[in-house]
C-alpha atoms as a PDB file:
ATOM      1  CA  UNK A   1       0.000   0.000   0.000  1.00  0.00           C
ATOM      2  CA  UNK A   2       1.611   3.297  -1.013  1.00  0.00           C
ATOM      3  CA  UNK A   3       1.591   5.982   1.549  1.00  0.00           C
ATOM      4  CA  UNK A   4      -0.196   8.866  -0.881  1.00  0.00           C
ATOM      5  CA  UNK A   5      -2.904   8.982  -4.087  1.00  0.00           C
ATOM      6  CA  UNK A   6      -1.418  10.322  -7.402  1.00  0.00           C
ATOM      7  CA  UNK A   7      -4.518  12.432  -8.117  1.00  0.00           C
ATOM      8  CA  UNK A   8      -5.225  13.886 -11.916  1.00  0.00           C
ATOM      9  CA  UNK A   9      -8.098  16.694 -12.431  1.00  0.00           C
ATOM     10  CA  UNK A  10      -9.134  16.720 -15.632  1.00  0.00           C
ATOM     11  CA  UNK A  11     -10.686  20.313 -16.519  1.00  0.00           C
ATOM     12  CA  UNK A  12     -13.258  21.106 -18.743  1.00  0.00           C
ATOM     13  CA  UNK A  13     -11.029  23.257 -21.192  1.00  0.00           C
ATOM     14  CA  UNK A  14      -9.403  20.375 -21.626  1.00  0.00           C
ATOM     15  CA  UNK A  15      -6.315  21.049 -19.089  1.00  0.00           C
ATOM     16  CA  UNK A  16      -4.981  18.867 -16.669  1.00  0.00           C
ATOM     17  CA  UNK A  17      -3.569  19.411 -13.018  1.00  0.00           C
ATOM     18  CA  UNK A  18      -1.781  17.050 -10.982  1.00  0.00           C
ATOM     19  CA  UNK A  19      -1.960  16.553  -7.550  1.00  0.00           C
ATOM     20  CA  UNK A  20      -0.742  14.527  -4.091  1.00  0.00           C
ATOM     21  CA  UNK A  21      -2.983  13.315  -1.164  1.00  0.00           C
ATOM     22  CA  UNK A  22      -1.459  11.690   2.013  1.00  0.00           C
ATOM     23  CA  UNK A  23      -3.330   8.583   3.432  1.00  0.00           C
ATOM     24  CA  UNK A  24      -3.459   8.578   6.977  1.00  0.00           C
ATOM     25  CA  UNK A  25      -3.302   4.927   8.750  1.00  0.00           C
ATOM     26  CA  UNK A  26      -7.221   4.348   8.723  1.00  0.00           C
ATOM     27  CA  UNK A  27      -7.159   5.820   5.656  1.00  0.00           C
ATOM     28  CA  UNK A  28      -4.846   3.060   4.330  1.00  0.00           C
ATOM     29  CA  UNK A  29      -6.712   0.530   5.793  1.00  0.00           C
ATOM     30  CA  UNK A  30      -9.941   1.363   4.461  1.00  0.00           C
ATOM     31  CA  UNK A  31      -8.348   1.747   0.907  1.00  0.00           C
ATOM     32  CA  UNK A  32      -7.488  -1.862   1.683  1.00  0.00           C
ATOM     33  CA  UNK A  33     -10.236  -3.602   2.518  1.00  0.00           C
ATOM     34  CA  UNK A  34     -11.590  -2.050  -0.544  1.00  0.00           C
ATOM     35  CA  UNK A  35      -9.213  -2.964  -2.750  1.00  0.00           C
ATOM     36  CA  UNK A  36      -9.859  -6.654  -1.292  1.00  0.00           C
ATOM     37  CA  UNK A  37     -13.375  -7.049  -1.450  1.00  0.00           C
ATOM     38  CA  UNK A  38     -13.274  -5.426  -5.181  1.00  0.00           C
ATOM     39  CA  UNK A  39     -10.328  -7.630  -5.671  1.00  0.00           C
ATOM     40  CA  UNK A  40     -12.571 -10.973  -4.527  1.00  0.00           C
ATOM     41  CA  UNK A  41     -15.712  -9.890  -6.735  1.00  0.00           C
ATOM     42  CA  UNK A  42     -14.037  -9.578  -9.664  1.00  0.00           C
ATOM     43  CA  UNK A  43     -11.706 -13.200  -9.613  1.00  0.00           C
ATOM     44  CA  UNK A  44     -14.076 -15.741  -7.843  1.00  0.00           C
ATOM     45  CA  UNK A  45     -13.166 -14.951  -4.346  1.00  0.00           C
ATOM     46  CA  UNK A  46      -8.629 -14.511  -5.034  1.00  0.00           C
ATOM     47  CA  UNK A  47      -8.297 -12.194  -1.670  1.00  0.00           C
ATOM     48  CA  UNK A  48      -6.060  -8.939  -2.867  1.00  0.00           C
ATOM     49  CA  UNK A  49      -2.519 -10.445  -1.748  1.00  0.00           C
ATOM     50  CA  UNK A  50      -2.822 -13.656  -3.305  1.00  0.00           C
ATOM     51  CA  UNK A  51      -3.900 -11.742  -6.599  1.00  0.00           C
ATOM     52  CA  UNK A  52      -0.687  -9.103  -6.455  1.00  0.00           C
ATOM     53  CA  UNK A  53       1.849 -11.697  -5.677  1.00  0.00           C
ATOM     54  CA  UNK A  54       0.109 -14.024  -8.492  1.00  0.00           C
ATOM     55  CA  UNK A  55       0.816 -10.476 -10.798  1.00  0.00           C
ATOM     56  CA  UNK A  56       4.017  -9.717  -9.936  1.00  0.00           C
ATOM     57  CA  UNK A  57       5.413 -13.101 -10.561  1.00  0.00           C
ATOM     58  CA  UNK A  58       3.695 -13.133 -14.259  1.00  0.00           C
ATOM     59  CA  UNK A  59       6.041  -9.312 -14.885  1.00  0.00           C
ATOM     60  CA  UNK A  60       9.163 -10.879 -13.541  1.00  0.00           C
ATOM     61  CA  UNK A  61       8.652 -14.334 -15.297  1.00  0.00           C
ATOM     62  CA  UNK A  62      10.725 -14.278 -19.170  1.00  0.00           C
ATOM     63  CA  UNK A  63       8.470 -14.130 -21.871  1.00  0.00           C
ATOM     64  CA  UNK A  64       7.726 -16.773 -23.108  1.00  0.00           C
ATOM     65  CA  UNK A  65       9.189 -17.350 -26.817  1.00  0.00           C
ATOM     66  CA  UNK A  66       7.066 -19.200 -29.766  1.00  0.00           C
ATOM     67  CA  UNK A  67       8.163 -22.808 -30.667  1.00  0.00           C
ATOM     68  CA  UNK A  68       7.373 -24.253 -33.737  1.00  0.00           C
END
């Protein structure tokens, strides 16, 4: 869990303006168990850490090269 929110406003005219919020401890955890129940709905019940460590494994793994 990072310890802000990167935070774009998109304008109407079309300009953009970044910003930074701080999470506070309940903040974070709040953000979590959000993250984790969203996480469960949308694989068939995968709980948010099984799911990350599942994704981070597939980036570090070598692609995996045609064979013919």
């Amino acid at each position: 869990m990072c310890d802000a929110l990167s935070i774009i406003l998109w304008k109407g005219d079309g300009q953009t303006e970044e910003m930074s919020y701080t999470l506070n401890a309940a903040e974070k955890e709040v953000l979590l168990r959000t993250m984790d129940t969203y996480c469960q709905k949308q694989t068939g019940g995968m709980d948010l850490t099984v799911y990350s460590a599942r994704r981070m494994a597939e980036q570090q793994a070598p692609p995996i090269e045609p064979t013919m």
